[in-house]
PDB file of N, CA and C in Angstrom:
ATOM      1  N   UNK A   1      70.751 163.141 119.370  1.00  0.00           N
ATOM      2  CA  UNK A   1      69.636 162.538 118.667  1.00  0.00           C
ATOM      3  C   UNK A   1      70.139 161.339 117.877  1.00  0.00           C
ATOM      4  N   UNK A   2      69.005 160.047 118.191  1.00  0.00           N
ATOM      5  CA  UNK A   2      69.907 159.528 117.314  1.00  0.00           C
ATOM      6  C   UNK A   2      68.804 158.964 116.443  1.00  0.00           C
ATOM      7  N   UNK A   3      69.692 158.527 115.170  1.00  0.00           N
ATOM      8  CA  UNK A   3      68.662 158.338 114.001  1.00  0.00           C
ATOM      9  C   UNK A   3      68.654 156.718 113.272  1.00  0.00           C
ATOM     10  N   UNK A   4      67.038 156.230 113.210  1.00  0.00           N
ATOM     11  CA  UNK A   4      66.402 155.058 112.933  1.00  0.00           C
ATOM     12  C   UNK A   4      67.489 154.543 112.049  1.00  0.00           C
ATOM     13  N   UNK A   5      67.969 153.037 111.945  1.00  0.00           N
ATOM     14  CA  UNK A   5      68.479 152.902 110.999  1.00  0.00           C
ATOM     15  C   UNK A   5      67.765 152.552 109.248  1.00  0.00           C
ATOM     16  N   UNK A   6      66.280 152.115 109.785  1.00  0.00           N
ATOM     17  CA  UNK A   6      65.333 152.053 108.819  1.00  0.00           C
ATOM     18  C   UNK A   6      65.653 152.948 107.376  1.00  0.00           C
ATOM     19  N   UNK A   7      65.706 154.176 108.148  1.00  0.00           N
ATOM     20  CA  UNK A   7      66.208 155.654 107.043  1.00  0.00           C
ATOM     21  C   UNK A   7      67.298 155.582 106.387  1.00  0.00           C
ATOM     22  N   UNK A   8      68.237 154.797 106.896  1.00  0.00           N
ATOM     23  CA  UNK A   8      69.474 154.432 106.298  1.00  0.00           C
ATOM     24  C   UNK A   8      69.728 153.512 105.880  1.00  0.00           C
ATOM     25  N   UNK A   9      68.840 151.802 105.734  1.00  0.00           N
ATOM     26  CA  UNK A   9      69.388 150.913 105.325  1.00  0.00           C
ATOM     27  C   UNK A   9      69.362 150.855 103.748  1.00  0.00           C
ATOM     28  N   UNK A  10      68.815 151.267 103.264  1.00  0.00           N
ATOM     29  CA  UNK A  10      68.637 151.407 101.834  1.00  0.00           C
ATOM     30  C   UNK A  10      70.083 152.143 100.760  1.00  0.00           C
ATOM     31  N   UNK A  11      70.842 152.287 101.489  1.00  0.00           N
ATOM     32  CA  UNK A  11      71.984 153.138 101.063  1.00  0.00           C
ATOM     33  C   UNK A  11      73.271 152.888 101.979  1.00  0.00           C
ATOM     34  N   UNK A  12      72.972 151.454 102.691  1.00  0.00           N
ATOM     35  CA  UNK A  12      74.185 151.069 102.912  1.00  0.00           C
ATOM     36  C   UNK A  12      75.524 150.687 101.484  1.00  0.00           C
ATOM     37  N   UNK A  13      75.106 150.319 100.584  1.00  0.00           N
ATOM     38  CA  UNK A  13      76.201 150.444  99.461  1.00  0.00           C
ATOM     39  C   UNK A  13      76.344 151.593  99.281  1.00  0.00           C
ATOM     40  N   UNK A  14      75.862 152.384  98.945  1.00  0.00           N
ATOM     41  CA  UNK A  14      76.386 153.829  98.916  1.00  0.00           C
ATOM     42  C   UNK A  14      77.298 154.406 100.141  1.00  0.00           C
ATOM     43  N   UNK A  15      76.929 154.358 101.053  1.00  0.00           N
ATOM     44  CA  UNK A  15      77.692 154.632 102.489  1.00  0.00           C
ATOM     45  C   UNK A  15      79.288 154.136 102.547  1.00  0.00           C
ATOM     46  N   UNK A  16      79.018 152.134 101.977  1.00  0.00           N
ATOM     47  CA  UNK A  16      80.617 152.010 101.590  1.00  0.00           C
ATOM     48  C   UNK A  16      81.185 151.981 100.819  1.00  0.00           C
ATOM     49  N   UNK A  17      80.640 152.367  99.245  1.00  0.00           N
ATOM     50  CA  UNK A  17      81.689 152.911  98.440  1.00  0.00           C
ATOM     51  C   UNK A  17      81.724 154.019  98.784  1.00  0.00           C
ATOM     52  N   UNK A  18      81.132 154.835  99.111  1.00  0.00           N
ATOM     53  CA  UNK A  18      81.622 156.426  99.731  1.00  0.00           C
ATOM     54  C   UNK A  18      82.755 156.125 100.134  1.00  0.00           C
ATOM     55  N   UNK A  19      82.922 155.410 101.518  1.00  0.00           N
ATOM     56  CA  UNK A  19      84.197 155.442 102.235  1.00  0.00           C
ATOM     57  C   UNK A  19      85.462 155.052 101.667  1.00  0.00           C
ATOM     58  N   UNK A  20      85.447 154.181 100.231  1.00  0.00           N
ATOM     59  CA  UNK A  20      86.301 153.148  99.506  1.00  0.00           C
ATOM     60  C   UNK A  20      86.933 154.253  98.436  1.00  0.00           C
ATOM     61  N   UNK A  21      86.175 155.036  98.340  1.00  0.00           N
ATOM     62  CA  UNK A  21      86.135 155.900  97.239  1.00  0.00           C
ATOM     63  C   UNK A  21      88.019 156.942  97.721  1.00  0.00           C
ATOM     64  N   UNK A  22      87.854 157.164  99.120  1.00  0.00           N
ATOM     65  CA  UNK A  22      89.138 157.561  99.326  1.00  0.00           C
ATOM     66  C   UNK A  22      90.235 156.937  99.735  1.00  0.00           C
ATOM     67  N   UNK A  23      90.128 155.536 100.041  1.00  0.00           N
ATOM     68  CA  UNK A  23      91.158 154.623  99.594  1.00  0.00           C
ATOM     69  C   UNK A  23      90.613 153.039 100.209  1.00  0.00           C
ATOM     70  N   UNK A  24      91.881 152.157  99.967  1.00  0.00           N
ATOM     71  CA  UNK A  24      91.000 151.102 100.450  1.00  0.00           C
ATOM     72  C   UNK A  24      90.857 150.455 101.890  1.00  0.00           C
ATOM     73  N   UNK A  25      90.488 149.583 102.077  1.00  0.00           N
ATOM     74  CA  UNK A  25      89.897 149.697 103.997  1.00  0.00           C
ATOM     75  C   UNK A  25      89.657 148.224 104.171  1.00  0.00           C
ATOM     76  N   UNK A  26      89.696 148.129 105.231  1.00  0.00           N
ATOM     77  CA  UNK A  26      89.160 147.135 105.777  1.00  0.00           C
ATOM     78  C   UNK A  26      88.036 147.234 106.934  1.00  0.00           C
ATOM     79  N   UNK A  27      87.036 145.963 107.434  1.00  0.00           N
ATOM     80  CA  UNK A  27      85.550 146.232 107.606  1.00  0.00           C
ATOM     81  C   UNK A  27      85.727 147.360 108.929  1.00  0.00           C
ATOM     82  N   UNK A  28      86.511 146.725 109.939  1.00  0.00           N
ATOM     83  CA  UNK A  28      86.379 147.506 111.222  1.00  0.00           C
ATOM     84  C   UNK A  28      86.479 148.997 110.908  1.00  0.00           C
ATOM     85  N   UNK A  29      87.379 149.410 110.303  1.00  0.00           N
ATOM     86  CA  UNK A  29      87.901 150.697 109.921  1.00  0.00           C
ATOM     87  C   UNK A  29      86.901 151.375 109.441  1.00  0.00           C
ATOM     88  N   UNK A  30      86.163 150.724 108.654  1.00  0.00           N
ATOM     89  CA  UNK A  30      84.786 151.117 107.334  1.00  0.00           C
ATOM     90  C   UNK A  30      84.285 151.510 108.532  1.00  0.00           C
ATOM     91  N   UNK A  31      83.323 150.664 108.867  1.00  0.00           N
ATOM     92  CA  UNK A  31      82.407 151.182 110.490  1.00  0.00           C
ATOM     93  C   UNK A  31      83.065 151.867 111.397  1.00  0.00           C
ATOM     94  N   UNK A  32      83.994 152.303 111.890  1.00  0.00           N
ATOM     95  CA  UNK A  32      84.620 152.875 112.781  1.00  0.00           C
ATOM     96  C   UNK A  32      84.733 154.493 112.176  1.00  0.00           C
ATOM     97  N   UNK A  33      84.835 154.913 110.731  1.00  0.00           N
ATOM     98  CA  UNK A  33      85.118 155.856 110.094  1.00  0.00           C
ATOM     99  C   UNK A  33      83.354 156.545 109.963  1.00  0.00           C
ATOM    100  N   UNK A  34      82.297 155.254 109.720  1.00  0.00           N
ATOM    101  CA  UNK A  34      81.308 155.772 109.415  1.00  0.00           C
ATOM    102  C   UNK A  34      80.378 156.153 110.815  1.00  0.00           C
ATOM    103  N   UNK A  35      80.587 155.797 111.724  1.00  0.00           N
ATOM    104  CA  UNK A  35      80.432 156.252 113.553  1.00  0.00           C
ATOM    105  C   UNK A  35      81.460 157.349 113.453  1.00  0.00           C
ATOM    106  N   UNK A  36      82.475 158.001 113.526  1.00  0.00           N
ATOM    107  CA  UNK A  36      83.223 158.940 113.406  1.00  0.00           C
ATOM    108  C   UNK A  36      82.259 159.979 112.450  1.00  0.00           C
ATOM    109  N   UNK A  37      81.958 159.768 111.448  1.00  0.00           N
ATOM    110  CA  UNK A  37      81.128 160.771 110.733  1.00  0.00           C
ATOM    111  C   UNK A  37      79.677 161.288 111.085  1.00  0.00           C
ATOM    112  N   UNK A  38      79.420 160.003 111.866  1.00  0.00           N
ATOM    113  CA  UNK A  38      77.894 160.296 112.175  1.00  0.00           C
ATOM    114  C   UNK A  38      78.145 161.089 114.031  1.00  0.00           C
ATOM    115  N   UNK A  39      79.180 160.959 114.285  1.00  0.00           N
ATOM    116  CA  UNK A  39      79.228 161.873 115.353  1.00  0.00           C
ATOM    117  C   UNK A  39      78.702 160.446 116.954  1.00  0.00           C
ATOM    118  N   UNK A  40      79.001 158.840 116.431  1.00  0.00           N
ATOM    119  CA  UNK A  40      78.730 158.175 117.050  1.00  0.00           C
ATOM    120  C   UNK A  40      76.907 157.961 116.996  1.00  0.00           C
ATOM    121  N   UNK A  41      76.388 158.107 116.195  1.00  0.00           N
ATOM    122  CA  UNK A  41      75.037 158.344 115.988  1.00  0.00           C
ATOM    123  C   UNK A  41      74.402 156.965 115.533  1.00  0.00           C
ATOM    124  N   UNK A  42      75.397 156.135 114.732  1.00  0.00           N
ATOM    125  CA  UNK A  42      75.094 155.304 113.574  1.00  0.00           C
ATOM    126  C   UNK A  42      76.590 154.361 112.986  1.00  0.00           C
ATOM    127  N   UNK A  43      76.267 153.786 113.370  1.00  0.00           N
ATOM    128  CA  UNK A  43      77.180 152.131 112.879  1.00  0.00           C
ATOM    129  C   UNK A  43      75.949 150.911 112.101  1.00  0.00           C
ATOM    130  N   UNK A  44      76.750 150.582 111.432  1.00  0.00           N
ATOM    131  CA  UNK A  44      76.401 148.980 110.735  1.00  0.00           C
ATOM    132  C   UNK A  44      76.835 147.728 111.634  1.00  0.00           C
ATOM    133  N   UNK A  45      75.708 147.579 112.147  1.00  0.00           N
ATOM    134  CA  UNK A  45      76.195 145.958 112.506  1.00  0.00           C
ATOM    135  C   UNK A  45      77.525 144.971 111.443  1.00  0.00           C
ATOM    136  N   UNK A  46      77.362 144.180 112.104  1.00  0.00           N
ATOM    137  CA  UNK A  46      78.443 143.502 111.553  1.00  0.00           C
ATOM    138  C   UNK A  46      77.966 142.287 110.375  1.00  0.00           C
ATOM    139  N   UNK A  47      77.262 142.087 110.246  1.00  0.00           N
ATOM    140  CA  UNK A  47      76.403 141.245 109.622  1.00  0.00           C
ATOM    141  C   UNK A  47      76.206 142.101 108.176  1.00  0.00           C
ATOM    142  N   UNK A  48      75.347 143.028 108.578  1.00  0.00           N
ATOM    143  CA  UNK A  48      74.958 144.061 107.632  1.00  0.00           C
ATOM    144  C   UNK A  48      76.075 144.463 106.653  1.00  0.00           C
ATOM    145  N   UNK A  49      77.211 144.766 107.310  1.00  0.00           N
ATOM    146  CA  UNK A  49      78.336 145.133 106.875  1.00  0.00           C
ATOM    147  C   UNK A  49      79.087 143.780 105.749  1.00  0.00           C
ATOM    148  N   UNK A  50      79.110 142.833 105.968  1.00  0.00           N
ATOM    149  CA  UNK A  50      79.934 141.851 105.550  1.00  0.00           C
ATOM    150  C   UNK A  50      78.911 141.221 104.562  1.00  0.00           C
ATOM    151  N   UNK A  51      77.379 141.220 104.901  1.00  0.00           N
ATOM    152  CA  UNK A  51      76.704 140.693 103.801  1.00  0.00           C
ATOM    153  C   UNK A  51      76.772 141.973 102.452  1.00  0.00           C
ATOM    154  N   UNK A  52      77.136 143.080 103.155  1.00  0.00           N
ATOM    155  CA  UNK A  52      77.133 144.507 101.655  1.00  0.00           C
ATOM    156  C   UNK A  52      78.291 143.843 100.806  1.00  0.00           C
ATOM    157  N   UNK A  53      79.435 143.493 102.058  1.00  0.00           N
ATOM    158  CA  UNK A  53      80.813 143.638 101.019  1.00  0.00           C
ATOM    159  C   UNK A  53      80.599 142.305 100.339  1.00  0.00           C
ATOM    160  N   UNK A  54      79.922 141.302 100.664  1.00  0.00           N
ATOM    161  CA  UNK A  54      79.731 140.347  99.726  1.00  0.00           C
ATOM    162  C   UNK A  54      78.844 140.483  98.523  1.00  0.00           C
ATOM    163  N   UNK A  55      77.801 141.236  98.297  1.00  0.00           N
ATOM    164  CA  UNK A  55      76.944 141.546  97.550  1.00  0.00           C
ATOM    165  C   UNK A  55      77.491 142.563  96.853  1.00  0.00           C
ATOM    166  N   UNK A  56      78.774 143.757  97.387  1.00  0.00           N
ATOM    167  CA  UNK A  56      79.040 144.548  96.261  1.00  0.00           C
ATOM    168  C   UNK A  56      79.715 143.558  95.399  1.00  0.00           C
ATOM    169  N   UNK A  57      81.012 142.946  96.100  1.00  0.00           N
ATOM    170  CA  UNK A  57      82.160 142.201  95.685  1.00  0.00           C
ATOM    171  C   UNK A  57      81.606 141.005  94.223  1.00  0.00           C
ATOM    172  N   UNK A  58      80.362 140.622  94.596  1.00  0.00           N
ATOM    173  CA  UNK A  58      79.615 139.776  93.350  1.00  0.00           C
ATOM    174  C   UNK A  58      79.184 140.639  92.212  1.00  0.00           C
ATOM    175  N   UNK A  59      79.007 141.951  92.792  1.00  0.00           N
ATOM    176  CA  UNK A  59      78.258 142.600  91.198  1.00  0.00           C
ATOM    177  C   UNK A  59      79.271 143.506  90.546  1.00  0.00           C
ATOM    178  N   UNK A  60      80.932 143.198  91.188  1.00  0.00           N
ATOM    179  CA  UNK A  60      81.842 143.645  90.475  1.00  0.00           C
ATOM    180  C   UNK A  60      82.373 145.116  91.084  1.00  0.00           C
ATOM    181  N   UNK A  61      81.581 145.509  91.936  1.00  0.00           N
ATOM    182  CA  UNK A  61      81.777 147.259  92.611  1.00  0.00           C
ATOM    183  C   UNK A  61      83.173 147.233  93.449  1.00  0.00           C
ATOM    184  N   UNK A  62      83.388 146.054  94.318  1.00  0.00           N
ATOM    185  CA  UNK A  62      84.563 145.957  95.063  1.00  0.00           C
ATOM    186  C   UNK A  62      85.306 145.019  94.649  1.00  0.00           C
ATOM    187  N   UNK A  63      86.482 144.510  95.091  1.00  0.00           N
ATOM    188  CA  UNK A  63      87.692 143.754  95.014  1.00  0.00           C
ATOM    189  C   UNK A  63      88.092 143.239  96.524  1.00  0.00           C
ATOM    190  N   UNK A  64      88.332 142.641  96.820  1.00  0.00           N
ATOM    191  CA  UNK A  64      89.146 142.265  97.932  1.00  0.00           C
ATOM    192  C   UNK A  64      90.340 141.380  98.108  1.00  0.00           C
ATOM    193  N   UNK A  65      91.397 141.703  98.882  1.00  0.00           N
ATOM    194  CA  UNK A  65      92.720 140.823  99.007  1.00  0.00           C
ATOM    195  C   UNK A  65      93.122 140.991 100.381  1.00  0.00           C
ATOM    196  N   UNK A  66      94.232 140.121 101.389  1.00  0.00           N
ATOM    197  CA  UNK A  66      94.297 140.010 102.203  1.00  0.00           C
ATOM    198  C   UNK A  66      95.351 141.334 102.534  1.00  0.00           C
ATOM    199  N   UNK A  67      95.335 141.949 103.567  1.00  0.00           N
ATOM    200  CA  UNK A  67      96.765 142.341 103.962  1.00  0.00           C
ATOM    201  C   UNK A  67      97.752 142.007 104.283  1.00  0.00           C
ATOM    202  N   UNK A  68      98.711 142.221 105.073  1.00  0.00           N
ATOM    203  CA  UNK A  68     100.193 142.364 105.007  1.00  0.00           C
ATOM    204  C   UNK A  68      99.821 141.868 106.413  1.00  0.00           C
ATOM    205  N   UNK A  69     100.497 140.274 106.770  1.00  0.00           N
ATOM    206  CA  UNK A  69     100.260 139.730 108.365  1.00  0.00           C
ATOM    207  C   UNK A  69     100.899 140.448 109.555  1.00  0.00           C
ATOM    208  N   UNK A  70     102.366 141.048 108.699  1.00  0.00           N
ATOM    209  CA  UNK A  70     103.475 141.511 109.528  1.00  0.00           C
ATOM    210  C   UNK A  70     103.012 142.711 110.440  1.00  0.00           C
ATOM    211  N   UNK A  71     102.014 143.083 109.729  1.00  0.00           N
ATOM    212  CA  UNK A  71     101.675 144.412 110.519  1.00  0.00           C
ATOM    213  C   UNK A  71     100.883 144.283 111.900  1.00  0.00           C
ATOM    214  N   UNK A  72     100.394 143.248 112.360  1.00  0.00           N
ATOM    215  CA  UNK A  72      99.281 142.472 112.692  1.00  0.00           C
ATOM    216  C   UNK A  72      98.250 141.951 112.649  1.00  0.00           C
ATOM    217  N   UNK A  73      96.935 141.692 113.122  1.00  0.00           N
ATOM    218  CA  UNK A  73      95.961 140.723 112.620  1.00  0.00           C
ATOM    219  C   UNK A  73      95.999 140.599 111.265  1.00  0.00           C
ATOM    220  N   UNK A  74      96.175 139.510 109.872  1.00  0.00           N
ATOM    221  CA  UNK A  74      95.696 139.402 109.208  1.00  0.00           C
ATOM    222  C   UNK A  74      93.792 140.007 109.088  1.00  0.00           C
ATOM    223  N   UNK A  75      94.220 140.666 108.147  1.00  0.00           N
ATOM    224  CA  UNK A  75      92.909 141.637 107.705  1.00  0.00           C
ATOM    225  C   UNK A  75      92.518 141.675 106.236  1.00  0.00           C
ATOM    226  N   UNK A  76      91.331 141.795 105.795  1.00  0.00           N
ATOM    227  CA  UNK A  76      91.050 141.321 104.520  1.00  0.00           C
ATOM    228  C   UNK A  76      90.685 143.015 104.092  1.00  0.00           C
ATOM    229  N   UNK A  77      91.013 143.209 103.159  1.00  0.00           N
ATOM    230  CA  UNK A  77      90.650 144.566 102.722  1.00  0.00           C
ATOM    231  C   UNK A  77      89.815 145.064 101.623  1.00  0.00           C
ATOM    232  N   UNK A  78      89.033 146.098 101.121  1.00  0.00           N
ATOM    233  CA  UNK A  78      88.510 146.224  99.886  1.00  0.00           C
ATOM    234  C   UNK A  78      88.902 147.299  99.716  1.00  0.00           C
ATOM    235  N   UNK A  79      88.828 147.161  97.796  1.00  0.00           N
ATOM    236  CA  UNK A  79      88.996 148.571  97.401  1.00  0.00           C
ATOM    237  C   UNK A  79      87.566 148.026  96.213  1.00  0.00           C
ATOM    238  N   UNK A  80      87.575 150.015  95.784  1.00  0.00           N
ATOM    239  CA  UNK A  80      86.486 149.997  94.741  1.00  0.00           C
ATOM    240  C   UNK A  80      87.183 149.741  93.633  1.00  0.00           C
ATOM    241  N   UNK A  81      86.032 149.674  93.199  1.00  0.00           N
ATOM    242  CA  UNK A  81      86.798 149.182  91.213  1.00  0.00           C
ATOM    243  C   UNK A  81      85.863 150.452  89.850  1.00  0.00           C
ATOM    244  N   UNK A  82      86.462 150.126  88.860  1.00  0.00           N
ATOM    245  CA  UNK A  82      85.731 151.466  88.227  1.00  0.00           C
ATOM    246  C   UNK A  82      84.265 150.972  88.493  1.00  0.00           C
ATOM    247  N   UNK A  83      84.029 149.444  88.223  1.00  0.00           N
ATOM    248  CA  UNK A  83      82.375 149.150  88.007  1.00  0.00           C
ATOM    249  C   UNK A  83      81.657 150.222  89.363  1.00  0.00           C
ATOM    250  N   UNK A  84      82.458 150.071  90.537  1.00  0.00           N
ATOM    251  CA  UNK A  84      81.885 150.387  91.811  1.00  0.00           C
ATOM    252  C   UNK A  84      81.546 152.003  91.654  1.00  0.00           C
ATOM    253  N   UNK A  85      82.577 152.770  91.205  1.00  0.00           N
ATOM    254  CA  UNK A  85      83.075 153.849  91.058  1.00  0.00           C
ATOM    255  C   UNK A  85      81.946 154.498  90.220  1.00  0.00           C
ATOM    256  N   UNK A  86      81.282 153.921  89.205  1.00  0.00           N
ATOM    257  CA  UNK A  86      80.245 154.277  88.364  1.00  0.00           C
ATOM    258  C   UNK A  86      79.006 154.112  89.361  1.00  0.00           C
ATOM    259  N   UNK A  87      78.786 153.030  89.849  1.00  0.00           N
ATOM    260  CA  UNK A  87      78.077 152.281  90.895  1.00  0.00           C
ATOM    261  C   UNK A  87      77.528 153.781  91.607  1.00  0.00           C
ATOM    262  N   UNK A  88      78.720 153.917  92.394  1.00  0.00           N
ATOM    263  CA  UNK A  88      78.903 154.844  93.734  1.00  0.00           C
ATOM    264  C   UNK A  88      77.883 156.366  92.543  1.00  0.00           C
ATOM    265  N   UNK A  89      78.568 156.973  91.803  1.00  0.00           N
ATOM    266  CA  UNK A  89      78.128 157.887  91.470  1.00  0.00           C
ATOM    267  C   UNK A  89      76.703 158.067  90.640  1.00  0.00           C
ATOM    268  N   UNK A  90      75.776 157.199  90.532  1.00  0.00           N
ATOM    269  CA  UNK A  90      74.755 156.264  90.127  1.00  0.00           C
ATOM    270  C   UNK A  90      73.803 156.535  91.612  1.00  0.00           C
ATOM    271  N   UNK A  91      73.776 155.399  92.343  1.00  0.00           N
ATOM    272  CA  UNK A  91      73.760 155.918  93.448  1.00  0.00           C
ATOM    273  C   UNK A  91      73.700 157.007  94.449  1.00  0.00           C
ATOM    274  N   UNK A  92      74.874 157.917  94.156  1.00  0.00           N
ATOM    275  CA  UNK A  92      74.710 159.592  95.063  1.00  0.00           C
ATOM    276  C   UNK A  92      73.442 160.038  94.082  1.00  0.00           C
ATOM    277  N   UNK A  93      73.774 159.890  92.489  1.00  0.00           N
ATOM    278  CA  UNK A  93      72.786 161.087  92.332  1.00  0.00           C
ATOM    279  C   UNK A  93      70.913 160.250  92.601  1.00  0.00           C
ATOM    280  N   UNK A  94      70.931 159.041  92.615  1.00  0.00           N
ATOM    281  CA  UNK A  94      69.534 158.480  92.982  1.00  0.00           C
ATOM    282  C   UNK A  94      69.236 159.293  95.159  1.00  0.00           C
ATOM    283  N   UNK A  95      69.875 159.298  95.638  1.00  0.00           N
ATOM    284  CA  UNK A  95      70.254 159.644  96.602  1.00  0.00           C
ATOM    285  C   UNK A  95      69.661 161.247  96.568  1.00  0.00           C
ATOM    286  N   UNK A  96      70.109 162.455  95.852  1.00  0.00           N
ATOM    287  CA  UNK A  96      69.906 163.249  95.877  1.00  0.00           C
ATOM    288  C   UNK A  96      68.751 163.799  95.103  1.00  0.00           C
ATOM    289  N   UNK A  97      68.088 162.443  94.149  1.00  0.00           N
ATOM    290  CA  UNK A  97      66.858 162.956  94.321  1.00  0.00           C
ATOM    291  C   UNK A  97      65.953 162.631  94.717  1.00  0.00           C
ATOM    292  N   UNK A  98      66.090 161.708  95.630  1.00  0.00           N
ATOM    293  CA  UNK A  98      65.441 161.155  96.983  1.00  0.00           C
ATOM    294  C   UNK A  98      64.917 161.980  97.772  1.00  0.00           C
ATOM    295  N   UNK A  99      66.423 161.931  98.373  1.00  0.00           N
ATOM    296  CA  UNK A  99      66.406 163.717  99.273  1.00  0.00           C
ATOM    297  C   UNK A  99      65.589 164.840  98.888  1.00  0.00           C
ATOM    298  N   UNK A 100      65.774 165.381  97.368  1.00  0.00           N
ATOM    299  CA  UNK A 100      64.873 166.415  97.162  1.00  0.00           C
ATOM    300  C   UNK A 100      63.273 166.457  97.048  1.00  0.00           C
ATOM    301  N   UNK A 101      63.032 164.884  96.317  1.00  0.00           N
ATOM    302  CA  UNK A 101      61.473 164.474  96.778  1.00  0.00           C
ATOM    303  C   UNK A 101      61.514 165.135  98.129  1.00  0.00           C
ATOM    304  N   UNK A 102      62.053 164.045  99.355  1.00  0.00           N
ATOM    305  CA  UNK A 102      61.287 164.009 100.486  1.00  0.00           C
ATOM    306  C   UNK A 102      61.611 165.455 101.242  1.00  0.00           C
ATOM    307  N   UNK A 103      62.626 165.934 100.872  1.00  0.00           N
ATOM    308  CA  UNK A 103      62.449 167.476 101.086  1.00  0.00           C
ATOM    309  C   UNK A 103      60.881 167.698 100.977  1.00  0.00           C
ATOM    310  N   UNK A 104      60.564 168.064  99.648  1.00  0.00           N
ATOM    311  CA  UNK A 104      59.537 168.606  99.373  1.00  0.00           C
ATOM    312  C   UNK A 104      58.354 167.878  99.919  1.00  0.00           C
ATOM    313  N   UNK A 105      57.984 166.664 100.042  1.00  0.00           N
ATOM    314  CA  UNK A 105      56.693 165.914 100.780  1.00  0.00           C
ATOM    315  C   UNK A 105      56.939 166.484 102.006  1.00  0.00           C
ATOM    316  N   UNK A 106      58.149 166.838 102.609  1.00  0.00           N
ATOM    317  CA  UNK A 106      57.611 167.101 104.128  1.00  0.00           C
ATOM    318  C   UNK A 106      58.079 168.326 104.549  1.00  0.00           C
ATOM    319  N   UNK A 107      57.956 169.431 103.478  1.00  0.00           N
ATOM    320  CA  UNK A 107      57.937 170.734 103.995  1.00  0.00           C
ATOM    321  C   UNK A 107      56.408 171.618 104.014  1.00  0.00           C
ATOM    322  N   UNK A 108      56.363 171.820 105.129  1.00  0.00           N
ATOM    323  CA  UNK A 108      54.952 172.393 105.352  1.00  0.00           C
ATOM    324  C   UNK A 108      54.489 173.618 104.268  1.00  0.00           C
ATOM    325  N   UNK A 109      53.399 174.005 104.094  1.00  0.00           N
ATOM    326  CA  UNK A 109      53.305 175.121 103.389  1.00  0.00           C
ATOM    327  C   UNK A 109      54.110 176.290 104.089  1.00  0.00           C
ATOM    328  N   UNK A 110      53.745 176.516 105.664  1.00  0.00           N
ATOM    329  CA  UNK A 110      54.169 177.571 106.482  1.00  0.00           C
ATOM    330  C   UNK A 110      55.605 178.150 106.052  1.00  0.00           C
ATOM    331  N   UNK A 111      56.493 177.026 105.976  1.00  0.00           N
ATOM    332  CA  UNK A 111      57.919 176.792 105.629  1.00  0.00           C
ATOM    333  C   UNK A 111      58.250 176.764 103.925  1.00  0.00           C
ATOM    334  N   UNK A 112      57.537 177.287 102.884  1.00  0.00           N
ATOM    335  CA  UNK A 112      57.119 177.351 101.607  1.00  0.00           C
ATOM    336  C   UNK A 112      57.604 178.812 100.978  1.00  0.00           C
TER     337      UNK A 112
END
């Protein structure tokens, strides 16, 4: 099954400080980790992705610096920062009571 991204665009910052939250990354990896979780269900375009890390990176949530060339491709990386870190946990809990609204709007009485 796979699922609208409509349902999910609203919580793409949340999605990548989630992932930042256990260390820092770079973009391919970010999307590659978040298709790995979704069971291949759900990726961020690339667009989507790079306009987040620019929009966290301005309101202070991320950081970014280049990597280490030697390793190969020069790669630009982010990590979170405390602002993000507050951000991120701000966020989950708006998230979870999202979820519990729409729990409740769309559980039938039957299921009550």
């Amino acid at each position: 099954m796979s699922i609208t991204s409509d349902l999910l665009r609203g919580h793409t910052d949340t999605i990548i400080l989630a992932r930042l939250m256990a260390s820092d990354n770079y973009g391919y990896e970010i999307n590659k980790s978040i298709q790995h979780k979704t069971g291949g269900r759900y990726e961020l375009k690339e667009a989507t992705l790079y306009t987040a890390f620019r929009r966290l990176e301005t309101a202070g949530c991320i950081s970014s610096y280049w990597g280490d060339e030697q390793t190969g491709a020069r790669r630009r990386y982010y990590s979170i920062t405390d602002i993000g870190k507050e951000s991120y946990q701000t966020l989950l809990g708006e998230w979870k009571t999202a979820k519990e609204m729409i729990d409740n709007l769309i559980k039938t009485e039957e299921y009550e």
